[in-house]
C-alpha atoms as a PDB file:
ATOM      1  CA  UNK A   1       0.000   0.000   0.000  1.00  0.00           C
ATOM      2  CA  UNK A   2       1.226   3.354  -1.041  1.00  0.00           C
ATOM      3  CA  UNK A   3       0.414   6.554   0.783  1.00  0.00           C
ATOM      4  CA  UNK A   4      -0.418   9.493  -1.036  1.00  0.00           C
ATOM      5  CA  UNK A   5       0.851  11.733   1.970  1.00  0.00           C
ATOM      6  CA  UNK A   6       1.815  11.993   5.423  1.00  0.00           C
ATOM      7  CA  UNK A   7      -1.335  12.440   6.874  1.00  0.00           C
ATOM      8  CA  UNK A   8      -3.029   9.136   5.119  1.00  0.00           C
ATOM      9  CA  UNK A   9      -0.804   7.121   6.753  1.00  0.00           C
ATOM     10  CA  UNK A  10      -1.462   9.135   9.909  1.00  0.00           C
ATOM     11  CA  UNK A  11      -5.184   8.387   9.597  1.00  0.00           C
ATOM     12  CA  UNK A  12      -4.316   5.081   8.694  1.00  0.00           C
ATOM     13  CA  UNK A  13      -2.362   3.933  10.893  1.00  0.00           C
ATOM     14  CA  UNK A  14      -4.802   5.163  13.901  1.00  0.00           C
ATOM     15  CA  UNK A  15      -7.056   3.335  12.179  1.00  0.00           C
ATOM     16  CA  UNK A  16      -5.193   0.295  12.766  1.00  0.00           C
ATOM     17  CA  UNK A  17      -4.379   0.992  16.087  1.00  0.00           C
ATOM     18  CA  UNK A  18      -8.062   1.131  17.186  1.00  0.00           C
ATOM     19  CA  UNK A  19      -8.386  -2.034  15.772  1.00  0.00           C
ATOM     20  CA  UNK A  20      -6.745  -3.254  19.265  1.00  0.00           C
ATOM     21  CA  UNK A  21      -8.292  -1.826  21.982  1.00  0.00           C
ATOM     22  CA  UNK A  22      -8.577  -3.489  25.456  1.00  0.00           C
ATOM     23  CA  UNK A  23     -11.695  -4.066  26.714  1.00  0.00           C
ATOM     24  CA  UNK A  24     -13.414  -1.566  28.971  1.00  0.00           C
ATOM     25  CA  UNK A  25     -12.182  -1.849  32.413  1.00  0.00           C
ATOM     26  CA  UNK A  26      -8.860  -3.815  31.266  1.00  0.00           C
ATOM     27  CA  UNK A  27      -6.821  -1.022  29.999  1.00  0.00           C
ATOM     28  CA  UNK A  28      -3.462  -1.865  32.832  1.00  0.00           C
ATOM     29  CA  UNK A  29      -2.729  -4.818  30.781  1.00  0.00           C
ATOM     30  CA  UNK A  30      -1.568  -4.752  27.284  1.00  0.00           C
ATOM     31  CA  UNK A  31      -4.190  -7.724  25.896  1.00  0.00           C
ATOM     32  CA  UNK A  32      -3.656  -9.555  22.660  1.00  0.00           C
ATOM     33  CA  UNK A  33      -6.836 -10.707  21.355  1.00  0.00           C
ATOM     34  CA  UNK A  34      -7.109 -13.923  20.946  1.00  0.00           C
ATOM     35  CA  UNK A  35      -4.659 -17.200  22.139  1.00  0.00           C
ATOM     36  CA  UNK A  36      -3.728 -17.993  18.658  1.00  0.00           C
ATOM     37  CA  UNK A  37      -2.326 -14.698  17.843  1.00  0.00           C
ATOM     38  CA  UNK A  38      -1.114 -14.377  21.352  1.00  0.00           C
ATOM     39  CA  UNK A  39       1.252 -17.774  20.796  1.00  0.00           C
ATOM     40  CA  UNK A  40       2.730 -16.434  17.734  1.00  0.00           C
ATOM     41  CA  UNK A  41       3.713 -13.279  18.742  1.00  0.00           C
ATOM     42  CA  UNK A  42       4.887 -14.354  22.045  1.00  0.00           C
ATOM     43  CA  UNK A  43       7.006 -17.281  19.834  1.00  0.00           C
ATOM     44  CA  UNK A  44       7.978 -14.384  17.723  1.00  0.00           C
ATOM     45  CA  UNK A  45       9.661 -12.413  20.561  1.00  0.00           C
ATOM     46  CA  UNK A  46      10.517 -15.032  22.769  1.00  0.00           C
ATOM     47  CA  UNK A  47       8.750 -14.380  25.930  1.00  0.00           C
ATOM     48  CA  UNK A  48       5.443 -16.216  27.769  1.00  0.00           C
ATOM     49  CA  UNK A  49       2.066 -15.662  26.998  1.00  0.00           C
ATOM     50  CA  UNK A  50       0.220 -14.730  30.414  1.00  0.00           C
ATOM     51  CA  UNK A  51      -3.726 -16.069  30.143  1.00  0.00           C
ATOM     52  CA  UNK A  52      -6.142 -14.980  32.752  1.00  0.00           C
ATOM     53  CA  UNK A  53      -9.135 -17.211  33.077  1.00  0.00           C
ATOM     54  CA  UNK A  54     -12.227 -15.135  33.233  1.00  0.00           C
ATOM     55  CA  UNK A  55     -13.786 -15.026  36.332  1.00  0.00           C
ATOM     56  CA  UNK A  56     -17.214 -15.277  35.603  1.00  0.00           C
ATOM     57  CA  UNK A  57     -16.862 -18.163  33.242  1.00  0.00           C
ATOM     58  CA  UNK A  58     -15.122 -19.940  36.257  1.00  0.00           C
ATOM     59  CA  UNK A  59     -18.769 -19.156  38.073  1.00  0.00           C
ATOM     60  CA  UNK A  60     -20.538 -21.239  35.700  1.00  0.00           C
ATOM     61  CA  UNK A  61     -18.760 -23.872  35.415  1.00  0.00           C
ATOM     62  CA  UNK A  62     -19.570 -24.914  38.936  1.00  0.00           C
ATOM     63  CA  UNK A  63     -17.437 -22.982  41.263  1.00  0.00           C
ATOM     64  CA  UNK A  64     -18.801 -22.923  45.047  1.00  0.00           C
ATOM     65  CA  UNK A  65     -18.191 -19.433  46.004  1.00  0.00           C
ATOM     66  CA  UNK A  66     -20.580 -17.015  45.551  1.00  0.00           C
ATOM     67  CA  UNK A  67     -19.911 -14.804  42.779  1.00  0.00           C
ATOM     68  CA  UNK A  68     -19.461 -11.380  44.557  1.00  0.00           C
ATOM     69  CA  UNK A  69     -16.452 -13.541  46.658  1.00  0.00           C
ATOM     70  CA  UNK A  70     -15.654 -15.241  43.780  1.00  0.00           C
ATOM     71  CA  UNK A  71     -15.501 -12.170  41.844  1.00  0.00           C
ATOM     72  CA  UNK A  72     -13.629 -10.267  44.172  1.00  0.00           C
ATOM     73  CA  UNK A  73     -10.856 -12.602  44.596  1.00  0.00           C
ATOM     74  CA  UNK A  74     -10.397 -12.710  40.519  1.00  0.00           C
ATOM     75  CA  UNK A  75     -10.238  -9.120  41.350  1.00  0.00           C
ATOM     76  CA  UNK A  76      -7.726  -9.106  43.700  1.00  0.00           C
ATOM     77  CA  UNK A  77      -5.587 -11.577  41.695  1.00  0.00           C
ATOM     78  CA  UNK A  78      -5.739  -9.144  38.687  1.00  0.00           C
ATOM     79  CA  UNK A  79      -4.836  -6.260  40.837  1.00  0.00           C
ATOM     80  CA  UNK A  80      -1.994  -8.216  41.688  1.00  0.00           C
ATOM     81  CA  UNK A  81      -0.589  -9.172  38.155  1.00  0.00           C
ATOM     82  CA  UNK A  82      -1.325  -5.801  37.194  1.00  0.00           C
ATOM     83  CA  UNK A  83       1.072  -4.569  40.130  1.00  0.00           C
ATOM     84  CA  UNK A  84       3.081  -6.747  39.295  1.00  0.00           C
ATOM     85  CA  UNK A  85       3.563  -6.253  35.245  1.00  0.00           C
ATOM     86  CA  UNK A  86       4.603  -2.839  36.182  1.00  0.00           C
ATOM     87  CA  UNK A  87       8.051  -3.466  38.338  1.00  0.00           C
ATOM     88  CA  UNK A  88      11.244  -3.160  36.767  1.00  0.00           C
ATOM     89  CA  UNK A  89      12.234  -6.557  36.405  1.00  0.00           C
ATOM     90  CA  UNK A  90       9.125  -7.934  34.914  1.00  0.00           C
ATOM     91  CA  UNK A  91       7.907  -5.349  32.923  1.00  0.00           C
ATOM     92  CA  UNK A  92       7.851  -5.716  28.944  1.00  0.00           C
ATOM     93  CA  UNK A  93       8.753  -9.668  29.792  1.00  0.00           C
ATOM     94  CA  UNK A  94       5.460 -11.288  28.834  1.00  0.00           C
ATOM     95  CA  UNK A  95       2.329 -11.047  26.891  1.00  0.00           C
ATOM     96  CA  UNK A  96      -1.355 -11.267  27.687  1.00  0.00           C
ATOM     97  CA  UNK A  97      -4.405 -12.328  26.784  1.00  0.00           C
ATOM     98  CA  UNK A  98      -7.650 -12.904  28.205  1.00  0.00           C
ATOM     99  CA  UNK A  99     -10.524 -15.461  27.765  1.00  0.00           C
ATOM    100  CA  UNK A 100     -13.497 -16.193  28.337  1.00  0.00           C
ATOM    101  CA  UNK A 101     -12.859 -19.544  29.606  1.00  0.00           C
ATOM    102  CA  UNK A 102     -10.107 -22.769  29.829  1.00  0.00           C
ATOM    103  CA  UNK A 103     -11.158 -25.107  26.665  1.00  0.00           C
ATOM    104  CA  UNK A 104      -8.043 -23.395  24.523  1.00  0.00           C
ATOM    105  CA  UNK A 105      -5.759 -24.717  26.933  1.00  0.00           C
ATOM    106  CA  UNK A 106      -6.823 -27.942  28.097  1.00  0.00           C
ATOM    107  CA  UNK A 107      -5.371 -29.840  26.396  1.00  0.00           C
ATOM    108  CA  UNK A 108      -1.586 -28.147  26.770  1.00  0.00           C
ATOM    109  CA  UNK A 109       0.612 -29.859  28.690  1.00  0.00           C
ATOM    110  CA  UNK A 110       0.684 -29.470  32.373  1.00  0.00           C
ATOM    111  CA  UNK A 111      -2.392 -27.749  32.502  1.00  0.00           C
ATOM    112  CA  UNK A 112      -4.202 -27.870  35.787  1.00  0.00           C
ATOM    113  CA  UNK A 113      -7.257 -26.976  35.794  1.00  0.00           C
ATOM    114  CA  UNK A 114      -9.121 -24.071  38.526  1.00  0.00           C
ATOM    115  CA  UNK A 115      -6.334 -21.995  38.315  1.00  0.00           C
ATOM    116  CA  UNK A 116      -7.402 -18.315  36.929  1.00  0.00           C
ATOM    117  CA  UNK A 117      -4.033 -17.035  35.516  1.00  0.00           C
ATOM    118  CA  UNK A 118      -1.842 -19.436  33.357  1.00  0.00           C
ATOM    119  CA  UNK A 119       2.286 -19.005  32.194  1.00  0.00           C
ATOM    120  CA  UNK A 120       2.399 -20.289  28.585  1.00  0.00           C
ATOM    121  CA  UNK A 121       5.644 -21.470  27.088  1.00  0.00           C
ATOM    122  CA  UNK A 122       4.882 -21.461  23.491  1.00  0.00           C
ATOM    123  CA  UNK A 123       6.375 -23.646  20.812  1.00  0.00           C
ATOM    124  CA  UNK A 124       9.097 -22.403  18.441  1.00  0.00           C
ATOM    125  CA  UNK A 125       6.440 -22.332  15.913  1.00  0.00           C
ATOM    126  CA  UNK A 126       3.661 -20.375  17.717  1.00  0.00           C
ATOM    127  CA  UNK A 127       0.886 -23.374  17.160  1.00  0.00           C
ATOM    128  CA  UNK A 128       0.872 -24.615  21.024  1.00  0.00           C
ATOM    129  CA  UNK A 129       2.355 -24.251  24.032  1.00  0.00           C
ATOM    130  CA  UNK A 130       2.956 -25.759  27.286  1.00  0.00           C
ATOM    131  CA  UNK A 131       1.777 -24.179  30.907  1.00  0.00           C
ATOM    132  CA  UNK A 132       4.903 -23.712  33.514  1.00  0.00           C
ATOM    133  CA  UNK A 133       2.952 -22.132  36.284  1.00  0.00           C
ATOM    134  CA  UNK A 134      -0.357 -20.997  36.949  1.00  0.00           C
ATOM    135  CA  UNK A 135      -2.408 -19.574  39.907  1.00  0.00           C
ATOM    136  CA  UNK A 136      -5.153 -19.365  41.625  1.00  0.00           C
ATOM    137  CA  UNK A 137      -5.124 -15.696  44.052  1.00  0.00           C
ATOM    138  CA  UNK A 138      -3.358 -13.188  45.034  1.00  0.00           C
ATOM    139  CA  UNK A 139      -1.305 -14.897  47.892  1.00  0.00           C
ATOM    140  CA  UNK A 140       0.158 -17.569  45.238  1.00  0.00           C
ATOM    141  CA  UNK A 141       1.487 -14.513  42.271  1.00  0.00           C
ATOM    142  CA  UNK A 142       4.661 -13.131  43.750  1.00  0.00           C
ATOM    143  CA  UNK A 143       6.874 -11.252  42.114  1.00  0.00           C
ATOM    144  CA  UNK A 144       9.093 -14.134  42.969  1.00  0.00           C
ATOM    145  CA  UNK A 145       7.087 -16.938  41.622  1.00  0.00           C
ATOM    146  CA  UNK A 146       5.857 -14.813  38.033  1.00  0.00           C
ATOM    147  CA  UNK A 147       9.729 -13.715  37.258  1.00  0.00           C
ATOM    148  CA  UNK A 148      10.502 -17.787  37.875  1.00  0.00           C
ATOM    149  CA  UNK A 149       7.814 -18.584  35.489  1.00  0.00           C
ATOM    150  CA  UNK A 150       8.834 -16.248  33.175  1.00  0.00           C
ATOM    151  CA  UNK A 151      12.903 -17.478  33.225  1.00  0.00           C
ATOM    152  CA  UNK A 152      11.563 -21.066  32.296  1.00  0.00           C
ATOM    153  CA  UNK A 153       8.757 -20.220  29.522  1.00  0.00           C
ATOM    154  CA  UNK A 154      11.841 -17.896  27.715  1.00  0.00           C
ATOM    155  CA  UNK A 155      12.349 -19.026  24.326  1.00  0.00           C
ATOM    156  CA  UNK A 156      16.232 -18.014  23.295  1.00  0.00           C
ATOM    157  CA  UNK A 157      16.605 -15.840  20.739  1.00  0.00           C
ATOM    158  CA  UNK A 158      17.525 -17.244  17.201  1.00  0.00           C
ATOM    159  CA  UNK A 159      20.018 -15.141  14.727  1.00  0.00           C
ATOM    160  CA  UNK A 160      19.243 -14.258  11.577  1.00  0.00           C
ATOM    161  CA  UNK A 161      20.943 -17.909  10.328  1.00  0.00           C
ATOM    162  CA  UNK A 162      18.838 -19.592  12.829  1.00  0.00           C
ATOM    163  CA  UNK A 163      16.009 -17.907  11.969  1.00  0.00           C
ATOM    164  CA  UNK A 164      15.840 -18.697   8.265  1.00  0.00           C
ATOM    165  CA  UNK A 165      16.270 -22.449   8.999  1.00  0.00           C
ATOM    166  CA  UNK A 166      13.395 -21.956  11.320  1.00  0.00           C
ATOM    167  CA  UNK A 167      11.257 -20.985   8.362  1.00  0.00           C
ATOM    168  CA  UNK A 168      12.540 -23.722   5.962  1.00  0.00           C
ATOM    169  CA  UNK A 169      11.928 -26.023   9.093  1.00  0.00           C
ATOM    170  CA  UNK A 170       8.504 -24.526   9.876  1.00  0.00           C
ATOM    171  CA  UNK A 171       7.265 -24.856   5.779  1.00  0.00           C
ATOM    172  CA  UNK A 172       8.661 -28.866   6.058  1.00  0.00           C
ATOM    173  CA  UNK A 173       6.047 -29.497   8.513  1.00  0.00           C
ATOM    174  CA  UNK A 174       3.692 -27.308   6.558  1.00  0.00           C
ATOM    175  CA  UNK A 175       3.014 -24.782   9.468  1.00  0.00           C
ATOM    176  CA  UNK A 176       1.880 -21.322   7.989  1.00  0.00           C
ATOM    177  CA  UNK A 177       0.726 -18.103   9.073  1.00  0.00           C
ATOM    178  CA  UNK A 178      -1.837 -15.731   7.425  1.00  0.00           C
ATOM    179  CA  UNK A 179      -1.509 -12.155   8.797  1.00  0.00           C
ATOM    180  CA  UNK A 180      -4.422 -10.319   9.853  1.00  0.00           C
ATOM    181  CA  UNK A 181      -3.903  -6.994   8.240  1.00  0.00           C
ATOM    182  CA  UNK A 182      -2.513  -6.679   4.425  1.00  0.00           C
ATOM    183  CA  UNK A 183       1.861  -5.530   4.046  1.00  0.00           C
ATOM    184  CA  UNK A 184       2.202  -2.048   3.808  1.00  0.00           C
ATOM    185  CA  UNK A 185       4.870  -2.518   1.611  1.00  0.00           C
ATOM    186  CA  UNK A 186       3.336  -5.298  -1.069  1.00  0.00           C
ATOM    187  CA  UNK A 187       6.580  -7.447  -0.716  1.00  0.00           C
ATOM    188  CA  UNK A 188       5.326 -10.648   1.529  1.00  0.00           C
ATOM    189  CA  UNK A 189       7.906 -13.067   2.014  1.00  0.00           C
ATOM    190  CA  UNK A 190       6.288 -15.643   0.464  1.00  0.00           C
ATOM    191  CA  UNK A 191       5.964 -13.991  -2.654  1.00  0.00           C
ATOM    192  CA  UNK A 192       9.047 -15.462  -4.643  1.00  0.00           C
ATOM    193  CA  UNK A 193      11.915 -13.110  -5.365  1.00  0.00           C
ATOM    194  CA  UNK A 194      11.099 -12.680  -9.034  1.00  0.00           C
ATOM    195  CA  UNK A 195       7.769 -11.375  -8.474  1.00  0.00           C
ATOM    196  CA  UNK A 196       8.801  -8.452  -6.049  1.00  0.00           C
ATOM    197  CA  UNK A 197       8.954  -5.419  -7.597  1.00  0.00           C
ATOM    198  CA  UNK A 198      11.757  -3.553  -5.336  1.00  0.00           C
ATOM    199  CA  UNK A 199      14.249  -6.952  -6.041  1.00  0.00           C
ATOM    200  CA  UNK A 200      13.735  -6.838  -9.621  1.00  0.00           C
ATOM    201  CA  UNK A 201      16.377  -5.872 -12.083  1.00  0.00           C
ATOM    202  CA  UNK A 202      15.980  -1.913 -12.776  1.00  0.00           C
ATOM    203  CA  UNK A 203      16.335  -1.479 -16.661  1.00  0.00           C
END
């Protein structure tokens, strides 16, 4: 996509932007919104994916506290990660998302279930994941305990060799990714070399 001037891409790009607001009442935590993109992004960068269970989903599935208890606790446990997000060690080192329930991550490994606020190691790839820690309240998330979690669902950081054997590997086992939103710059990588106009031989 071309821009015809400075302030089209302005507009545009607040457009796009808008696309990803939090939810109304959620705005402390940067949310991704949904677990799929969550695990690829989080693959991407190398850091966990942080899912908090939604508390009133928890309610009707059979939970014996009442909901204002119930609800308040879930609140207190936010609070809590929140607070916690925000120090210096442990800030920018994970992602988030939220859902409405647990089905997405059942069937991970090591999931355990009544917990409200999983640490998600994802793949290399982005598809799946596996749960290091999770918790259930406030008195379980220290700052302790979430920067432990967060050292063991680290993926290490490929280089730019690595990284290009990674998507040979990735096409082998036919694992593909469609982006969301269009390239700016009409050169996606799986277009072959021949067909991009900026890598073609100028005459």
């Amino acid at each position: 996509m071309v821009y015809g001037d400075i302030d089209s891409f302005a507009v545009d790009l607040a457009a796009q932007a808008n696309k990803f607001q939090p939810a109304v009442g959620l705005k402390a935590l940067p949310l991704i919104p949904n677990l799929r993109l969550g695990l690829n992004i989080a693959a991407c960068d190398g850091l966990p994916l942080v899912v908090i269970i939604d508390q009133e989903s928890r309610t009707s599935q059979g939970r014996r506290l009442s909901l204002t208890a119930s609800r308040i606790k879930w609140e207190n446990l936010f609070s809590n990660l929140v607070s916690l997000s925000q120090i210096d060690s442990l800030y920018g080192q994970a992602h988030y998302v939220l859902l409405k329930d647990t089905k997405e991550i059942e069937n991970l490994k090591d999931y355990r279930s009544d917990n409200f606020v999983y640490v998600l190691k994802p793949d290399s790839f982005g598809v799946t994941g596996r749960v290091v820690a999770s918790f259930l309240d406030k008195e379980s998330l220290s700052s302790v305990a979430l920067g432990a979690a967060f050292d063991a669902a680290r993926i290490p950081r490929k280089t730019l060799d690595d990284s290009r054997q990674h998507v040979r590997q990735g096409r082998r086992k036919g694992i593909a990714w469609e982006s969301q939103e269009p390239r700016a710059d009409g050169s996606a990588r799986s277009t072959p070399p021949g067909e991009r106009p900026h890598l073609q031989d100028q005459e």
